[in-house]
Protein backbone atom coordinates (compact mmCIF):
# COMPACT_ATOMS: atom_id res chain seq x y z
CA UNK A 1 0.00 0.00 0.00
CA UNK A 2 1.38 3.42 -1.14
CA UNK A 3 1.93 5.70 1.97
CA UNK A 4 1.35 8.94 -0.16
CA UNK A 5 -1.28 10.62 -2.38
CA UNK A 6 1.18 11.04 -4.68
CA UNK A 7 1.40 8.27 -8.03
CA UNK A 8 4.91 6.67 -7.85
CA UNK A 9 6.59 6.01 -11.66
CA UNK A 10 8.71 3.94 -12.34
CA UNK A 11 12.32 4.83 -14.15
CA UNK A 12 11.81 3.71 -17.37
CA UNK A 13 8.14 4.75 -17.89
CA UNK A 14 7.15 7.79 -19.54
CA UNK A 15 4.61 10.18 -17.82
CA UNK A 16 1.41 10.54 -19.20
CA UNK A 17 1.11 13.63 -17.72
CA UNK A 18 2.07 16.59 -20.61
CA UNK A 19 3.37 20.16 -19.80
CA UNK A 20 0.74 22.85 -19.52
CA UNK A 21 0.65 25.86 -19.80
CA UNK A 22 0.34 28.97 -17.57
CA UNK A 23 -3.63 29.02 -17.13
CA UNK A 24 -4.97 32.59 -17.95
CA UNK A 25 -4.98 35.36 -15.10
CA UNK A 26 -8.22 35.80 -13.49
CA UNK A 27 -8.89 39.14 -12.02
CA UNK A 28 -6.94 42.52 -12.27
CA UNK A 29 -3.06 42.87 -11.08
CA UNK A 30 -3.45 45.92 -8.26
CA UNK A 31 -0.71 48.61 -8.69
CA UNK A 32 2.31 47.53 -7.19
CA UNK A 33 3.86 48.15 -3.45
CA UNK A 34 1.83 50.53 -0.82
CA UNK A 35 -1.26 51.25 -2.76
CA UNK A 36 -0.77 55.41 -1.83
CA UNK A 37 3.16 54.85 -2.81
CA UNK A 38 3.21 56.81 -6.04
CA UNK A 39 6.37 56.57 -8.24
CA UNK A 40 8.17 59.05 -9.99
CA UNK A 41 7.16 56.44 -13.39
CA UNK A 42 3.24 57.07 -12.14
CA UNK A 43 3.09 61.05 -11.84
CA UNK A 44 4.85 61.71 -14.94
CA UNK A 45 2.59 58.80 -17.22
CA UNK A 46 -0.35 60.36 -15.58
CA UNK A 47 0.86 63.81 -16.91
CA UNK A 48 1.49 62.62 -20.32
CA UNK A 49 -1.30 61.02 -20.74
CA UNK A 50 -3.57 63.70 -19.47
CA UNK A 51 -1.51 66.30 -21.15
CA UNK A 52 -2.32 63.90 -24.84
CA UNK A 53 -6.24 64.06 -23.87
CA UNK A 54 -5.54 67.70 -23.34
CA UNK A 55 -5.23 68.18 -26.45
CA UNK A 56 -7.76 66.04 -27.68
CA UNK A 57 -10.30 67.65 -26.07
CA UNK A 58 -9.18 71.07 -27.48
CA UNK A 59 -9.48 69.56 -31.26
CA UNK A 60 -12.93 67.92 -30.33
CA UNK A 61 -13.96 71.09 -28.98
CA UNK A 62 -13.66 72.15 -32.35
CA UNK A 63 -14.87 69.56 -34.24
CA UNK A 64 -17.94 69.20 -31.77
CA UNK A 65 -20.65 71.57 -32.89
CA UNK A 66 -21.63 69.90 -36.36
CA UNK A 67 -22.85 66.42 -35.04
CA UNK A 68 -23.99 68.50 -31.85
CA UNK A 69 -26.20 70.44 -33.77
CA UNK A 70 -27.15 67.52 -35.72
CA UNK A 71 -28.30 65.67 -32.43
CA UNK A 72 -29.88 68.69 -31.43
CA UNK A 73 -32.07 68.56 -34.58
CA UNK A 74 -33.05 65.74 -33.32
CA UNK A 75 -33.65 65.86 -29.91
CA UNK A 76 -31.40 68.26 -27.88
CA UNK A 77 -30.95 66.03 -24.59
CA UNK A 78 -28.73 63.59 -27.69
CA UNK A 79 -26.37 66.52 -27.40
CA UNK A 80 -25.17 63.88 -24.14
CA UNK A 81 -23.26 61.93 -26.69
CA UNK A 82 -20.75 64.50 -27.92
CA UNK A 83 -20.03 64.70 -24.06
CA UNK A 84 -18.80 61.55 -23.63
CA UNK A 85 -15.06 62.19 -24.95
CA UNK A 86 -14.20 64.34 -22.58
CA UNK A 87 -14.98 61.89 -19.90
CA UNK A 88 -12.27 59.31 -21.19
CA UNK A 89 -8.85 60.74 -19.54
CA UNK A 90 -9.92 60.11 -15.93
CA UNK A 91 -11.19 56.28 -17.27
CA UNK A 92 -7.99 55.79 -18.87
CA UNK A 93 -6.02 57.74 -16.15
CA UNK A 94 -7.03 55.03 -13.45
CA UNK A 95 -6.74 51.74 -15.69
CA UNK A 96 -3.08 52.73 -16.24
CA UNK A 97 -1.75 53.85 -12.70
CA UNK A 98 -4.31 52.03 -10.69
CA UNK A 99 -3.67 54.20 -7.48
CA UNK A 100 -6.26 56.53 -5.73
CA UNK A 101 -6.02 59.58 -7.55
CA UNK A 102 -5.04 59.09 -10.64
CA UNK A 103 -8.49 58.94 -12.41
CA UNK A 104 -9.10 62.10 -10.74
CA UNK A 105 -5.40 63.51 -11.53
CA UNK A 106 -5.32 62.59 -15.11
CA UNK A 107 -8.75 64.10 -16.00
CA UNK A 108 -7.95 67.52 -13.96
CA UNK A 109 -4.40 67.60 -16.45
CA UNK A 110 -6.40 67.17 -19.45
CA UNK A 111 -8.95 69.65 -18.40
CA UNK A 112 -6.13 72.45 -18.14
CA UNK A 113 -4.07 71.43 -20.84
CA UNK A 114 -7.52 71.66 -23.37
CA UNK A 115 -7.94 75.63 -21.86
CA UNK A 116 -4.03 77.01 -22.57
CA UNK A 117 -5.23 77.37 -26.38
CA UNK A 118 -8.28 79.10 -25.12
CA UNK A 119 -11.35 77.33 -24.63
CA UNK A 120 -15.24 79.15 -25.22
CA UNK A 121 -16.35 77.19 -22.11
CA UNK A 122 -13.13 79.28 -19.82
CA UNK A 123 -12.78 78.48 -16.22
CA UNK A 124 -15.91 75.70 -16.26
CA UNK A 125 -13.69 73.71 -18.10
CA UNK A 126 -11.56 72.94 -15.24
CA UNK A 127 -14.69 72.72 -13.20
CA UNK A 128 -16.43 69.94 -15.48
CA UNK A 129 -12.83 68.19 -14.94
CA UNK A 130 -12.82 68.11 -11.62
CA UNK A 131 -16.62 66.77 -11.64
CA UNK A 132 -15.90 63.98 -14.30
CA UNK A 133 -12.63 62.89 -12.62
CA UNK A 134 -14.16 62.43 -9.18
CA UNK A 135 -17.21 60.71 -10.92
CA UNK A 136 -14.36 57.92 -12.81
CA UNK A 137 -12.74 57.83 -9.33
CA UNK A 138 -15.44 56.85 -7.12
CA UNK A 139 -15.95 54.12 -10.06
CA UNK A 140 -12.32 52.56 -9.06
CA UNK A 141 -12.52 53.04 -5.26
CA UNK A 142 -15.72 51.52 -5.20
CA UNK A 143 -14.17 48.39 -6.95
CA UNK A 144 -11.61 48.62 -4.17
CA UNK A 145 -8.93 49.81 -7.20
CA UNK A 146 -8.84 46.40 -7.56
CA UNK A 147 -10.92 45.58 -10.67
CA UNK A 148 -9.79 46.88 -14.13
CA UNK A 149 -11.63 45.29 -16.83
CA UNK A 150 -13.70 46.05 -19.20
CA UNK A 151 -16.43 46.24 -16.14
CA UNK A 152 -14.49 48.31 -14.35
CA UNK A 153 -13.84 50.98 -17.44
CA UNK A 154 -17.88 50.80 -18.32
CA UNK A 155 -18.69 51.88 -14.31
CA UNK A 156 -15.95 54.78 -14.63
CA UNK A 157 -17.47 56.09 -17.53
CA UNK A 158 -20.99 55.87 -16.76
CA UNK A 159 -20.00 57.64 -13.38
CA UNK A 160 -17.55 60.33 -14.84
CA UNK A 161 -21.36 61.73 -16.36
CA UNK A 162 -23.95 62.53 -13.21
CA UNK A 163 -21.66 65.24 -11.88
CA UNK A 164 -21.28 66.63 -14.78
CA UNK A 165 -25.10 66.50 -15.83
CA UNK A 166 -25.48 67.94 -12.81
CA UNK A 167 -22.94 70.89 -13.30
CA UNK A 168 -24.60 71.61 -16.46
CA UNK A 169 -28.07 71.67 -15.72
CA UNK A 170 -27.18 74.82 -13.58
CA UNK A 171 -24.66 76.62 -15.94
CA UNK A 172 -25.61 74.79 -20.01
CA UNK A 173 -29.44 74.00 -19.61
CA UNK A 174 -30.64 76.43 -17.51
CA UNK A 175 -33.86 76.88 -19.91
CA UNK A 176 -35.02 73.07 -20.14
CA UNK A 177 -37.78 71.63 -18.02
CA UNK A 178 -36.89 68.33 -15.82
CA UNK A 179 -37.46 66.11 -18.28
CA UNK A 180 -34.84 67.27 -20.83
CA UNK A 181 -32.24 67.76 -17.90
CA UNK A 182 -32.79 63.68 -16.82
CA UNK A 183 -33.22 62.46 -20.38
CA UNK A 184 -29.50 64.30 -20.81
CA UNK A 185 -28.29 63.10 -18.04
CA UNK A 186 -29.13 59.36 -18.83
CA UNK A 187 -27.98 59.45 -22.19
CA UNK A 188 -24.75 61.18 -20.88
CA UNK A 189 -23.96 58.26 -18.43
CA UNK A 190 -24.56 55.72 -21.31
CA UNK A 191 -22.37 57.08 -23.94
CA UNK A 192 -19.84 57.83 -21.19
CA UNK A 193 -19.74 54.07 -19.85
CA UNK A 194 -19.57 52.87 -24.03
CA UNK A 195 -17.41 55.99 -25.72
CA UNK A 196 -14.95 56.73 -22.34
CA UNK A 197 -15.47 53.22 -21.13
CA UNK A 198 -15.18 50.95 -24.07
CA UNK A 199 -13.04 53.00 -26.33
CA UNK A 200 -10.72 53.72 -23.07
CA UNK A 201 -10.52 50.70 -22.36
CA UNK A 202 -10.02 49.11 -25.41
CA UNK A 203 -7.18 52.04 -25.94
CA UNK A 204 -4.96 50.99 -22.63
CA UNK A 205 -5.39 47.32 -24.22
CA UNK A 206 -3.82 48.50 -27.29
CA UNK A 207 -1.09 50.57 -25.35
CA UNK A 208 -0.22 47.42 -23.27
CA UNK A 209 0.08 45.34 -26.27
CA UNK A 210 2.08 47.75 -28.34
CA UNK A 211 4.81 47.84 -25.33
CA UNK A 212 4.12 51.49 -24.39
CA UNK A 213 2.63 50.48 -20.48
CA UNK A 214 5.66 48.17 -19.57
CA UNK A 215 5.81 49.34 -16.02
CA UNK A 216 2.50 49.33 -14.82
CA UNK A 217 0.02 46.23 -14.47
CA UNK A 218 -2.02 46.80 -17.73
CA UNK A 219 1.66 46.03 -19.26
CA UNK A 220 2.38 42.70 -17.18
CA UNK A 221 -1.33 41.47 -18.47
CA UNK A 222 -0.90 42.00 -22.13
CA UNK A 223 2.99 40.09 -21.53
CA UNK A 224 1.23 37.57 -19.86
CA UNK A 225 -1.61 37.13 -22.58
CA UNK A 226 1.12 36.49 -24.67
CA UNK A 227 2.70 33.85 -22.95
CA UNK A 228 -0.29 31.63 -22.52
């Protein structure tokens, strides 16, 4: 009788038992050391990368007002989806670094790089940052900035919109009745959890794959995607 759990071979037999492979990663990989302990590597990506939205939001500012005014046509509360760019820096901001803050950080840089070239909105620019950073941050701490998925970018864009609906109602839409204001604000958190969500997250997949995230978690996972 074997005294183990373990099957004994014998020296000349040949296992039946094949290499594997590493099985796939299941969950998110947290940002590494003391979850506060910001790195030199984390403030400046977070700058970059905000300062890159920055700029995007300036051009879409821009480029904005035809399929605003198209929507408007429409129905003016579908004026919600041409809002739902600006909300992507603090989504992408927090799947990168993955530390409290940086959702809220990265959104605040792109807000006041996108007003040096002058801005018609001025100082509520940085305002609406503010708001739609803290929306895409309570999104991550409320996951325990633990989950980073595609989940996890769909909740910080739907909640990077209700502060800024808010905001708005009171400085934008001043002249619409309720009904407007909650029809925009619903249509603002939906194209903000599938334009910032999905297209944020699906850009952070595409910056981990191309080599460009190396030191931060999103990197490890696309190495590791690889390897299986």
């Amino acid at each position: 009788m074997s005294t183990t759990n373990t099957p004994a071979t014998s020296a000349g037999s040949t296992s039946s038992t094949s290499p594997t492979s590493t099985p796939p990663r299941r969950g998110s990989i947290r940002a590494s050391g003391q979850l506060w302990g910001w790195r030199t590597v984390d403030l400046l990506t977070v700058s970059f990368l905000g300062a890159a939205f920055g700029v995007a939001y300036w051009a879409w500012g821009l480029a904005y007002t035809a399929p605003a005014a198209g929507l408007e046509a429409l129905f003016p509360p579908l004026q919600g989806i041409t809002g739902a760019p600006w909300l992507m820096a603090g989504v992408v901001g927090g799947l990168v670094i993955r530390r409290p803050g940086s959702a809220l950080l990265c959104e605040v840089v792109a807000a006041l790089v996108s007003m040096l070239p002058g801005t018609k909105w001025g100082f509520t620019t940085l305002v609406s940052g503010i708001l739609q950073g803290l929306g895409a941050e309570i999104a991550f701490l409320l996951l325990g900035y633990a989950a980073f998925g595609l989940g996890a970018a769909l909740l910080a864009g739907a909640l990077s919109a209700p502060l800024e609906a808010l905001y708005e109602w009171q400085t934008w839409w001043t002249d619409w009745d309720l009904g407007y204001k909650l029809a925009y604000a619903g249509i603002l958190t939906v194209a903000g959890a599938i334009i910032a969500g999905g297209l944020g997250w699906l850009l952070t997949r595409g910056l981990a794959r191309a080599g460009a995230l190396g030191a931060f978690p999103a990197g490890q996972e696309a190495r590791e995607s690889h390897a299986v």
